[in-house]
C-alpha atoms as a PDB file:
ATOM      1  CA  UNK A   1     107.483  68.169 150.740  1.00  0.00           C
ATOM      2  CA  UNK A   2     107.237  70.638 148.032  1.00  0.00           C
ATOM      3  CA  UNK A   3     110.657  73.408 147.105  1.00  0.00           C
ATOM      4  CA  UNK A   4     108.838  76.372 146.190  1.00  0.00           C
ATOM      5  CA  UNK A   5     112.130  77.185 144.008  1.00  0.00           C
ATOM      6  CA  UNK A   6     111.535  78.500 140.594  1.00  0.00           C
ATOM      7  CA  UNK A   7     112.849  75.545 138.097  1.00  0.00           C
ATOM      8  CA  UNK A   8     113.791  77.204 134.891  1.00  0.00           C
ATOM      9  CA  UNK A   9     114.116  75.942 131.136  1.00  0.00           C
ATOM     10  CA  UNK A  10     115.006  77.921 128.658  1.00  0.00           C
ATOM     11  CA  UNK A  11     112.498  80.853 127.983  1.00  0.00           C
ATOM     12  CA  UNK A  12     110.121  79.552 130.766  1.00  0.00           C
ATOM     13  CA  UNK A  13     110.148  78.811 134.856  1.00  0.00           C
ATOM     14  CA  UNK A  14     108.083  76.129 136.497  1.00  0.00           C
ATOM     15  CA  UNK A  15     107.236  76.602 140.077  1.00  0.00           C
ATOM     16  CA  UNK A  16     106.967  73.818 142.643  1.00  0.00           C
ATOM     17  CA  UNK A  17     103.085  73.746 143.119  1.00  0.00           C
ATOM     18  CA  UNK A  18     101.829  75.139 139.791  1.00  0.00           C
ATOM     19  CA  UNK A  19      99.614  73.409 137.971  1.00  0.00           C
ATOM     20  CA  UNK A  20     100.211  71.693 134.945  1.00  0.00           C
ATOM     21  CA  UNK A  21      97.350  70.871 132.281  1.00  0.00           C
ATOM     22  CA  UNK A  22      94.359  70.520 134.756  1.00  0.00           C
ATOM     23  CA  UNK A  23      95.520  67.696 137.094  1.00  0.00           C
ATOM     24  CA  UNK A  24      99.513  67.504 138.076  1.00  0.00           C
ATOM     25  CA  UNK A  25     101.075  69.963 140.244  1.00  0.00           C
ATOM     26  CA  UNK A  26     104.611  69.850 140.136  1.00  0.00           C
ATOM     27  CA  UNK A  27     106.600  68.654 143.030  1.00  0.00           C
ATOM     28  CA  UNK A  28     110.469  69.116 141.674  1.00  0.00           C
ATOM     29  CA  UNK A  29     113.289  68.362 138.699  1.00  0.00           C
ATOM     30  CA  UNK A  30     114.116  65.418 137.386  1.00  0.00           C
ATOM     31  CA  UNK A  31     116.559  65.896 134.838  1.00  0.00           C
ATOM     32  CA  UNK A  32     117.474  68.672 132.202  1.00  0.00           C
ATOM     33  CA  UNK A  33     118.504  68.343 128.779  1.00  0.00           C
ATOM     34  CA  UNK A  34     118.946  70.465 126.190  1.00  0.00           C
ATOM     35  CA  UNK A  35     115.855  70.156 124.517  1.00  0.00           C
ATOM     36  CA  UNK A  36     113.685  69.757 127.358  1.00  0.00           C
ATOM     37  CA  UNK A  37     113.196  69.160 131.376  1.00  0.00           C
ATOM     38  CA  UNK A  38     111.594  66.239 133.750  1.00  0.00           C
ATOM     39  CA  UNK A  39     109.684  67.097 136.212  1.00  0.00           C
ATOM     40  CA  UNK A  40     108.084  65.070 139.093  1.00  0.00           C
ATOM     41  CA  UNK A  41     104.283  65.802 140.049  1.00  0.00           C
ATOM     42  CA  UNK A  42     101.496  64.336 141.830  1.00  0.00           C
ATOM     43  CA  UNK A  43      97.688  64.409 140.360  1.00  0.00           C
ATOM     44  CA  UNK A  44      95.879  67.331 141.745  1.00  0.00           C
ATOM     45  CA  UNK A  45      93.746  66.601 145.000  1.00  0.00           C
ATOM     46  CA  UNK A  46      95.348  63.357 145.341  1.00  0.00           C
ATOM     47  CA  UNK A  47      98.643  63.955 147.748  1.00  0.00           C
ATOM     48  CA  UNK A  48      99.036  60.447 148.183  1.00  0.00           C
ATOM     49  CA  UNK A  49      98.839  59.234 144.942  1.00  0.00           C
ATOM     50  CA  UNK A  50     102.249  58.099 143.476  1.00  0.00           C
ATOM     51  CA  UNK A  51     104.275  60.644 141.441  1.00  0.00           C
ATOM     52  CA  UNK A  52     104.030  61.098 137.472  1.00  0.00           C
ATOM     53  CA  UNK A  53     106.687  61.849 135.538  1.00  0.00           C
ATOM     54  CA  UNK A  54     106.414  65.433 132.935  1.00  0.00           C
ATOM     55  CA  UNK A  55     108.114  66.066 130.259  1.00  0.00           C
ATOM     56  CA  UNK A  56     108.279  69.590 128.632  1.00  0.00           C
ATOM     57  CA  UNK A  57     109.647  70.776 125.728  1.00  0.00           C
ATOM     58  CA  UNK A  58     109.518  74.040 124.123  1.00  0.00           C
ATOM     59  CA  UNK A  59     107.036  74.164 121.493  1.00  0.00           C
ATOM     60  CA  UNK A  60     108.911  75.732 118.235  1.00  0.00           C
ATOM     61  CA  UNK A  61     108.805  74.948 114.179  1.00  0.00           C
ATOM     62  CA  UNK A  62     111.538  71.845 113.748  1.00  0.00           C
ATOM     63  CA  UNK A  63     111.149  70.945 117.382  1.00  0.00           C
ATOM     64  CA  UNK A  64     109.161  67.148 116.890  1.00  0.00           C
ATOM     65  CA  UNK A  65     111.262  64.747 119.710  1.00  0.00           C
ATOM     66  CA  UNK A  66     108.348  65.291 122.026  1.00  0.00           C
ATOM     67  CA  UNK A  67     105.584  64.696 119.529  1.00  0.00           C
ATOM     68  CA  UNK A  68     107.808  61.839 118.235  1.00  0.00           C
ATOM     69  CA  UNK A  69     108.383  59.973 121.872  1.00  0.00           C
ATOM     70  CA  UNK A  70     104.181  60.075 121.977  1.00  0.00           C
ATOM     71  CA  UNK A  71     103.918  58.912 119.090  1.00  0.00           C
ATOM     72  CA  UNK A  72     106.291  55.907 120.033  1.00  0.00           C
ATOM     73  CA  UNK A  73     104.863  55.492 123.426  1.00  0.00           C
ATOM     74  CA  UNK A  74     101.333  55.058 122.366  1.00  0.00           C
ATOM     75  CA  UNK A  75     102.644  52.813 119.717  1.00  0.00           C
ATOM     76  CA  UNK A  76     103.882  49.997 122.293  1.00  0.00           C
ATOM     77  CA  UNK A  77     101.501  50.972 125.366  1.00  0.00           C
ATOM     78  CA  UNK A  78     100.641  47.592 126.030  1.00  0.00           C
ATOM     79  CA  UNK A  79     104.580  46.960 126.397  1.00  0.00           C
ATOM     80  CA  UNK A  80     106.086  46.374 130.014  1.00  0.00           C
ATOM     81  CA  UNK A  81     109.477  47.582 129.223  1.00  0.00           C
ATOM     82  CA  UNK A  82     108.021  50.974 128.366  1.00  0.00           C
ATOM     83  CA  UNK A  83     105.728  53.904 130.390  1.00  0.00           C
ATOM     84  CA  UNK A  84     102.503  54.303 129.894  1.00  0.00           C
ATOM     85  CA  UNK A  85     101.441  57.713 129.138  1.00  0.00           C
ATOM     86  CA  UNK A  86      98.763  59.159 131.045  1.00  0.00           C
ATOM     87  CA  UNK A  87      98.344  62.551 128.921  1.00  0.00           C
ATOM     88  CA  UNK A  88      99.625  65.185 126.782  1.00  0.00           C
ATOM     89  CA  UNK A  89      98.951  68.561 126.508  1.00  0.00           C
ATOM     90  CA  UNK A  90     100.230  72.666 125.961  1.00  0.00           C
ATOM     91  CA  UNK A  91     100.987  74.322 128.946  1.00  0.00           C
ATOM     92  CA  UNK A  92     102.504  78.114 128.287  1.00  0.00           C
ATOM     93  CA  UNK A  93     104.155  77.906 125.181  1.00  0.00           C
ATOM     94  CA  UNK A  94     105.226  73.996 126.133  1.00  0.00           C
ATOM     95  CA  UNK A  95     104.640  70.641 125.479  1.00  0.00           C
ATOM     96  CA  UNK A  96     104.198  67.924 127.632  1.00  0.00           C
ATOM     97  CA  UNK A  97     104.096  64.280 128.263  1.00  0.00           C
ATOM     98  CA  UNK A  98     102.888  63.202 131.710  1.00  0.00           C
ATOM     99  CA  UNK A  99     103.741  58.787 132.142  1.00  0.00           C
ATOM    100  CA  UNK A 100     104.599  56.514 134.816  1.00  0.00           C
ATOM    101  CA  UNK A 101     107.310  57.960 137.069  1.00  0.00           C
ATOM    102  CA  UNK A 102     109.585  54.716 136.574  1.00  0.00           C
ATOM    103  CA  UNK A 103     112.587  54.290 138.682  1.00  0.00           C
ATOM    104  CA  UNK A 104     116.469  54.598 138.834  1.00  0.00           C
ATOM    105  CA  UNK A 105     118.619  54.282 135.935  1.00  0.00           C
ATOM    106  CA  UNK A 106     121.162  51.583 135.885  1.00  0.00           C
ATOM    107  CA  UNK A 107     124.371  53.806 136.249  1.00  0.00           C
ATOM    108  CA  UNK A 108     122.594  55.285 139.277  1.00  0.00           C
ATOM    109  CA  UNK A 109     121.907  51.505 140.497  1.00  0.00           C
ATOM    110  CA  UNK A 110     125.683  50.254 140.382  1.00  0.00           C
ATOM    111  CA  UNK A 111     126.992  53.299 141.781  1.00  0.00           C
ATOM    112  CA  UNK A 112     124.905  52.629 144.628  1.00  0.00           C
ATOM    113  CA  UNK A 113     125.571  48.889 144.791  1.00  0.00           C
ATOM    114  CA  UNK A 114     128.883  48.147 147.041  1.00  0.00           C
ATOM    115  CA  UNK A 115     130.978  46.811 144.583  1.00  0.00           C
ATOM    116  CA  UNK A 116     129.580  49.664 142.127  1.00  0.00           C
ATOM    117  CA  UNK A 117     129.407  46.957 139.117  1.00  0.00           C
ATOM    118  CA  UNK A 118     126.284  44.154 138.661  1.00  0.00           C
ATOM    119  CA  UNK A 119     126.196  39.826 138.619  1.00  0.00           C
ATOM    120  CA  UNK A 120     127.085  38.218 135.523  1.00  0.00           C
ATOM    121  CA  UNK A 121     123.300  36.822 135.826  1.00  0.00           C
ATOM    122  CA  UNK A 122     121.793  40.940 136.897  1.00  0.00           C
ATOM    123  CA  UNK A 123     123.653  41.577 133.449  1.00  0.00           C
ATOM    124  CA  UNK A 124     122.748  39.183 130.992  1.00  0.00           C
ATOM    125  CA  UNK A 125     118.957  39.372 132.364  1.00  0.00           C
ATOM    126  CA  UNK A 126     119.311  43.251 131.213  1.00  0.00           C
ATOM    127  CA  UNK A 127     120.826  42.559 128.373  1.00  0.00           C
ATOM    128  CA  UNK A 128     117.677  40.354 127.361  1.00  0.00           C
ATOM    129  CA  UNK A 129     115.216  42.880 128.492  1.00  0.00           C
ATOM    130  CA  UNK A 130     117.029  45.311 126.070  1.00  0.00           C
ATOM    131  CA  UNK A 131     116.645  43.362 123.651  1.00  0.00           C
ATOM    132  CA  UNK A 132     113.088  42.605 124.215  1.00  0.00           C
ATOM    133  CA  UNK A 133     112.440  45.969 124.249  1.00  0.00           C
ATOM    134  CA  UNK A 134     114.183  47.060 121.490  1.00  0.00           C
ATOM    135  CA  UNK A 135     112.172  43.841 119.453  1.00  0.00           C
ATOM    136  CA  UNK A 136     108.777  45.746 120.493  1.00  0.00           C
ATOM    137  CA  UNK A 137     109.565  48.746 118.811  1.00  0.00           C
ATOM    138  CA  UNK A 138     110.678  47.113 115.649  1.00  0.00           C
ATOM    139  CA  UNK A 139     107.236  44.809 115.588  1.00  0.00           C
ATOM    140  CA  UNK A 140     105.582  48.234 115.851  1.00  0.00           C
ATOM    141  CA  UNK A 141     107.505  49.862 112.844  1.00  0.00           C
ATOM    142  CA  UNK A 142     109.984  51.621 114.677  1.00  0.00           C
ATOM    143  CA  UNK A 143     114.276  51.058 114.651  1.00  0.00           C
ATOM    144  CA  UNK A 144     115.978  53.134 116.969  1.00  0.00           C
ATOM    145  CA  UNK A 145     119.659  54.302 115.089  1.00  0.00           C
ATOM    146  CA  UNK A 146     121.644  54.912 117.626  1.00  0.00           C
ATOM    147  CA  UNK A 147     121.582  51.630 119.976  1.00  0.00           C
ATOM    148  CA  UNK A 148     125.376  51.487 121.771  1.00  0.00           C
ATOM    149  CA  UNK A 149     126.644  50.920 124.730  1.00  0.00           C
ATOM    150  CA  UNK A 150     128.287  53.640 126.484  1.00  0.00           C
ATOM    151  CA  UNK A 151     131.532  53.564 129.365  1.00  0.00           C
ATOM    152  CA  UNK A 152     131.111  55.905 131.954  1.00  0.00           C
ATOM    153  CA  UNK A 153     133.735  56.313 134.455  1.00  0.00           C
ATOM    154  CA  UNK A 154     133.013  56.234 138.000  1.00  0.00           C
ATOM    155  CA  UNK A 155     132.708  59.997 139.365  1.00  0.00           C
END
């Protein structure tokens, strides 16, 4: 079901149902940062299909983490610990990234899980697929500089 509630970013709204590029109609919000919003869509004509992710970010002189995240995501498409990106366009005075819609974060897992915390094992085999992933972007020429881990208290 699609909320026909204007979802605004800063000097722009997106509206459940509009059209973005000239195949994803957006279905709601993701996420909002200060640089730029997540939305969910669905390719046009194709209500079944699964859902795409879309990120927009104002397009102004200085502003390059969009342009740079493509440029890093078509740099390790072939990688499975990273989305594919289906397109990228201009859309008002916005650009965007459509990829793979992927799934839950792992804060949102383990605050969901009973005990709200993960197996020694469901750790460690993160921990390795971190540091796969983090390997793939240095064979590619890239090194991330700001790779920590972060305590969040339960809300």
């Amino acid at each position: 079901m699609i909320n026909k509630n204007p979802i605004s970013v800063q000097h722009g709204t997106f509206v459940a149902g509009e059209l973005i590029g000239n195949n994803f109609i957006v279905e709601s919000i993701l996420a909002v940062g200060s640089n730029c919003i997540v939305l969910s869509a669905k390719p046009k004509g194709q209500p079944q299909a699964a859902s795409v992710a879309i990120k927009i970010s104002e397009e102004k002189v200085g502003r390059t983490a969009l342009a740079t995240e493509t440029t890093i995501l078509q740099s390790v498409k072939i990688n499975k610990h990273f989305a594919r990106i289906i397109e990228s366009g201009h859309h008002k005075q916005f650009n965007y990234i459509v990829t793979q819609l992927l799934g839950s974060n792992l804060r949102d897992l383990a605050l969901h899980h009973p005990t709200s915390t993960f197996s020694l094992r469901t750790l460690l085999k993160f921990a390795y697929q971190a540091v796969e992933a983090i390997q793939s972007l240095h064979q590619v020429g890239f090194v991330h500089g700001s790779v920590n881990a972060e305590i969040h208290n339960k809300p």
